[in-house]
C-alpha atoms as a PDB file:
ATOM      1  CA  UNK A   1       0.000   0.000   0.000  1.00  0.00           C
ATOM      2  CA  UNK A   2       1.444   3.601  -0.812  1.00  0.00           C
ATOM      3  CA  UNK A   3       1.868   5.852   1.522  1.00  0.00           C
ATOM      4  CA  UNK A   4      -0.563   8.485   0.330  1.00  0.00           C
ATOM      5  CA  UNK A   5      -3.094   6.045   0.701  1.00  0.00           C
ATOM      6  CA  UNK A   6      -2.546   4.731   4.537  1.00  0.00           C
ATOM      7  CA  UNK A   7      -2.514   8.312   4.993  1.00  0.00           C
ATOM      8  CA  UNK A   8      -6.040   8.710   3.366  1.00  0.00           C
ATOM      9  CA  UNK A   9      -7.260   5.458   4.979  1.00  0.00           C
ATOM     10  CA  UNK A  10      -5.725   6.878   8.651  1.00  0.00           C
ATOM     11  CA  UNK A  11      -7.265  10.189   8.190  1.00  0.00           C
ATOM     12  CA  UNK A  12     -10.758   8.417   6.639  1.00  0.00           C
ATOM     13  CA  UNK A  13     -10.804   5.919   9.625  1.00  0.00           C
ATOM     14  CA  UNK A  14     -10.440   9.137  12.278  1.00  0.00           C
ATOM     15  CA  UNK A  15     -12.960  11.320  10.647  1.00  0.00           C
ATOM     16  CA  UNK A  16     -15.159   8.575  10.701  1.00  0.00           C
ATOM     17  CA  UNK A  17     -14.503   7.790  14.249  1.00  0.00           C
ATOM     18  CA  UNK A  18     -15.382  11.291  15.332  1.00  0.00           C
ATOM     19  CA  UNK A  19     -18.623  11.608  13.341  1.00  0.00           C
ATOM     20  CA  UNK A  20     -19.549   8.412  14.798  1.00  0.00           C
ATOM     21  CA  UNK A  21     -18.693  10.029  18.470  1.00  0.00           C
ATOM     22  CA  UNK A  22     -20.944  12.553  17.232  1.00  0.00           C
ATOM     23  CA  UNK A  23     -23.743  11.230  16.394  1.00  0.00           C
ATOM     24  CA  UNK A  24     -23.962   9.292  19.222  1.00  0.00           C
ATOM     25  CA  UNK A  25     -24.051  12.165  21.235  1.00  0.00           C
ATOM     26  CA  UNK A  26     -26.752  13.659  18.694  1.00  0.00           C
ATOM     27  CA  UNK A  27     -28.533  10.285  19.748  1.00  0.00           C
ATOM     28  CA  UNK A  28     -27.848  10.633  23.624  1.00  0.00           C
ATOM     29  CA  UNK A  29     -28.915  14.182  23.689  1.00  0.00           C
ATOM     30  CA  UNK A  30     -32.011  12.829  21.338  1.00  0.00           C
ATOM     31  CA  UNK A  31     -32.618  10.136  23.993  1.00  0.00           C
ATOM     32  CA  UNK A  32     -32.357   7.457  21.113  1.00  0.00           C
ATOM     33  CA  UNK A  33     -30.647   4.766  23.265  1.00  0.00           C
ATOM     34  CA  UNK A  34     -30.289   2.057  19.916  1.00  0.00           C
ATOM     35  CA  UNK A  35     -28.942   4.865  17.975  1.00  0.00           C
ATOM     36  CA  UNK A  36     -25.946   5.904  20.529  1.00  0.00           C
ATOM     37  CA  UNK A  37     -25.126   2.184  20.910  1.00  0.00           C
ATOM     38  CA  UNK A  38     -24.876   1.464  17.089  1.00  0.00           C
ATOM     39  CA  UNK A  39     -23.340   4.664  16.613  1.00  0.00           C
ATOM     40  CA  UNK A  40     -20.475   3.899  19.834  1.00  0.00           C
ATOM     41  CA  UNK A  41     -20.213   0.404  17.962  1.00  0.00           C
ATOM     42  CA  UNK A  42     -19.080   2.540  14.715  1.00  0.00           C
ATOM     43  CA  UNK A  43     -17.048   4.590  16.332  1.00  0.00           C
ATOM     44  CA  UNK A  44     -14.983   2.200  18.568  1.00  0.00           C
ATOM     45  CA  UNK A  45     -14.637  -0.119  15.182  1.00  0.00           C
ATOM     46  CA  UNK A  46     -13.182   3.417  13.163  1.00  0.00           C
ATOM     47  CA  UNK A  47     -11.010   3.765  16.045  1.00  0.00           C
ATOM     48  CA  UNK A  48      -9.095   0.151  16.331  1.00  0.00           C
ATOM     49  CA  UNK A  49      -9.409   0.219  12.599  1.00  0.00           C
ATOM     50  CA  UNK A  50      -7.315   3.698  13.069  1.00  0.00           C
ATOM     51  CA  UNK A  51      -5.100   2.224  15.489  1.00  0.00           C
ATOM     52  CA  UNK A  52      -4.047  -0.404  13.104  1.00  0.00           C
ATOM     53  CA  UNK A  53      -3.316   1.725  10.390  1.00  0.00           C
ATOM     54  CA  UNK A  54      -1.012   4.121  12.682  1.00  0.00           C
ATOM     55  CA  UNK A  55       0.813   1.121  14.162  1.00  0.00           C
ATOM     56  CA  UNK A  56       4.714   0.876  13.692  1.00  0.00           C
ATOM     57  CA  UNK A  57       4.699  -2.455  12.557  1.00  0.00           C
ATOM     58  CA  UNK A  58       1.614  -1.887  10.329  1.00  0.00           C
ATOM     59  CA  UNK A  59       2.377  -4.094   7.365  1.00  0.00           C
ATOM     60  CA  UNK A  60       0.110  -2.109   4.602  1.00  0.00           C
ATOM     61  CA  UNK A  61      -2.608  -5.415   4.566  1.00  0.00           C
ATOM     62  CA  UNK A  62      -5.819  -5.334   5.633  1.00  0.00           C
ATOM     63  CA  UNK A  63      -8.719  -7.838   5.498  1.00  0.00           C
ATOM     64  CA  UNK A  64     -11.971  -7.524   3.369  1.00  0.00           C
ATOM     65  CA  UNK A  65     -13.933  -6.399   6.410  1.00  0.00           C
ATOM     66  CA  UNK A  66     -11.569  -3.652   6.947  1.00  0.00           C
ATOM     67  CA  UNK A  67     -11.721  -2.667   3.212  1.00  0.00           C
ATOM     68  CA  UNK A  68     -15.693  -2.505   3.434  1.00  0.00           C
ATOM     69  CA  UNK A  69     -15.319  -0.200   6.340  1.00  0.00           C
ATOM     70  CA  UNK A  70     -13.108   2.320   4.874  1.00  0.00           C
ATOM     71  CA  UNK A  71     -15.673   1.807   2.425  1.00  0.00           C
ATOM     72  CA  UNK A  72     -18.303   2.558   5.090  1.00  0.00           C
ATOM     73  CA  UNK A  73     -16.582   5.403   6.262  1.00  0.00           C
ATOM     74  CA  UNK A  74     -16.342   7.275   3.014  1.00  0.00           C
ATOM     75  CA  UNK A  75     -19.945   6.956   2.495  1.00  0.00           C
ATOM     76  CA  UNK A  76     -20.381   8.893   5.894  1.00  0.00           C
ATOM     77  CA  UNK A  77     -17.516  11.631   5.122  1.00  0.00           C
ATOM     78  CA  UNK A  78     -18.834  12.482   1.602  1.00  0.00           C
ATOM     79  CA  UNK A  79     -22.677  12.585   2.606  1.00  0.00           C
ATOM     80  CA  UNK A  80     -21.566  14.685   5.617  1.00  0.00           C
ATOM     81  CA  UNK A  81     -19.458  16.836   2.735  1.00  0.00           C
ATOM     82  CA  UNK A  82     -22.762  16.731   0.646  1.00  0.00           C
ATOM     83  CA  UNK A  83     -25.033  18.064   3.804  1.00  0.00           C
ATOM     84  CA  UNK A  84     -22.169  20.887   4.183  1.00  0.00           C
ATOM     85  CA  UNK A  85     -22.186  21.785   1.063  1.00  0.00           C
ATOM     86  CA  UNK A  86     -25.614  21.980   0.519  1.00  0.00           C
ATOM     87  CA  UNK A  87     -25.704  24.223   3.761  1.00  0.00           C
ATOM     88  CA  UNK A  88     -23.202  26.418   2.577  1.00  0.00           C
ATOM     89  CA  UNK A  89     -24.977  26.804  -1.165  1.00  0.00           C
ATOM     90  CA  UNK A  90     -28.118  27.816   0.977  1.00  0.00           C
ATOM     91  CA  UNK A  91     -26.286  30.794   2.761  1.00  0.00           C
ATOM     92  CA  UNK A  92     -24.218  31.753  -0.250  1.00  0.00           C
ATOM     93  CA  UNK A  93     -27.619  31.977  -1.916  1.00  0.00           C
ATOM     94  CA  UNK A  94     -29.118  33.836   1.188  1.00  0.00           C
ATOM     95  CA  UNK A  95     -26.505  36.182   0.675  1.00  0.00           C
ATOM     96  CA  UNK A  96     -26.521  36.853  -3.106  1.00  0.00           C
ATOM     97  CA  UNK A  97     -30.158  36.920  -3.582  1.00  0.00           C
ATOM     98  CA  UNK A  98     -31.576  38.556  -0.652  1.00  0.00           C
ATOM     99  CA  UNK A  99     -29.048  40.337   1.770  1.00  0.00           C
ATOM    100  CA  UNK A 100     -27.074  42.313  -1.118  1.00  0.00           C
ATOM    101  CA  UNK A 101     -29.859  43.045  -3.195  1.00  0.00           C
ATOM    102  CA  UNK A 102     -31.557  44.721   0.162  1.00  0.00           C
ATOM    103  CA  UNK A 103     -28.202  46.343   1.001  1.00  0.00           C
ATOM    104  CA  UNK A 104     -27.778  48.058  -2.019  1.00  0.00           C
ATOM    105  CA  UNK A 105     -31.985  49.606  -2.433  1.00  0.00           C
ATOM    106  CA  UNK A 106     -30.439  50.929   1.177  1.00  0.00           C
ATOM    107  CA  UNK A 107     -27.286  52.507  -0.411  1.00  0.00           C
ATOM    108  CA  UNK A 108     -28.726  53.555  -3.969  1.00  0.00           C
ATOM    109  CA  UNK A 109     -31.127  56.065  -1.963  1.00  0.00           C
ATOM    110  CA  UNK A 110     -29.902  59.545  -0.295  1.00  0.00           C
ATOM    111  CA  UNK A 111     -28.983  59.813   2.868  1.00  0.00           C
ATOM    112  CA  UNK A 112     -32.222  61.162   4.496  1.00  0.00           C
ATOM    113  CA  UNK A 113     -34.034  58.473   2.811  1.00  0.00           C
ATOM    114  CA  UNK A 114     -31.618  55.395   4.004  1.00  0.00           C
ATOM    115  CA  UNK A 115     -33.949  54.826   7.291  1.00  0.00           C
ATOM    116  CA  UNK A 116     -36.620  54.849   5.740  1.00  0.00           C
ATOM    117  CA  UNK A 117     -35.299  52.431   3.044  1.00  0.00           C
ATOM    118  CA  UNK A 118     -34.087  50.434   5.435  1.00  0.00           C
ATOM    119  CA  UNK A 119     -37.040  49.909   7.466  1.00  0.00           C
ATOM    120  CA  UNK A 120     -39.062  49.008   4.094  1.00  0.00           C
ATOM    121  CA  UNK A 121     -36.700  46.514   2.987  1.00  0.00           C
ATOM    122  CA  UNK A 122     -34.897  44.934   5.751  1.00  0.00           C
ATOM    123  CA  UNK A 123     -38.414  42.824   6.586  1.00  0.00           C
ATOM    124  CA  UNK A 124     -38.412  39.269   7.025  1.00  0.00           C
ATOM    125  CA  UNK A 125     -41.479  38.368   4.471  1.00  0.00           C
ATOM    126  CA  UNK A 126     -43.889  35.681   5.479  1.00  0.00           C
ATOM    127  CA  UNK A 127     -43.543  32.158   3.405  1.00  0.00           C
ATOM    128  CA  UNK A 128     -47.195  30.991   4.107  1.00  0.00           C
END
């Protein structure tokens, strides 16, 4: 195995291992006691998977199972990088299409009319 890719598989197994740490707490906060244990299972199997991969003697081989979990864990890191993304689109499109366009009715007015301006435009409009 190359060294790039222990160092993927290290840094997959790790990022893995704290999402799972985090969802269970999602799940313990959420009172969702079959949730936090599956999710504690996850993480402590990310974590000796981890461990194995950082060891000193680590010999680059890894069994099937392990495979399938790194496979496991990329599923979780690139929904999670889907969710963000998707969050991120929402506010740059927050941003582009309602903040600016507001801001700039306020500044394309004269001064004594930038209050009153502002206090037509800076309204949070009802969706229903």
């Amino acid at each position: 195995m190359e060294k790039a890719y222990l160092d993927l598989f290290k840094e997959l197994s790790h990022t893995a291992e704290i999402m799972a740490e985090q969802v269970a707490e999602y799940d313990r906060n959420n009172n969702d006691e079959q949730g936090e244990k599956t999710a504690l299972v996850m993480r402590d199997d990310f974590g000796k998977l981890n461990d194995k991969l950082s060891a000193e003697d680590f010999d680059g081989t890894l069994t099937k199972a392990e495979y399938a979990k790194l496979m496991v864990g990329a599923y979780i890191v690139v929904n999670n990088l889907h969710d963000r993304v998707a969050a991120l689109k929402k506010s740059i499109d927050g941003y582009e299409n309602a903040l600016i366009p507001k801001l700039q009715k306020i500044l394309d007015v004269d001064e004594d009319e930038t209050q009153f301006m502002a206090d037509k435009v800076l309204i949070l409009e009802d969706n229903n």
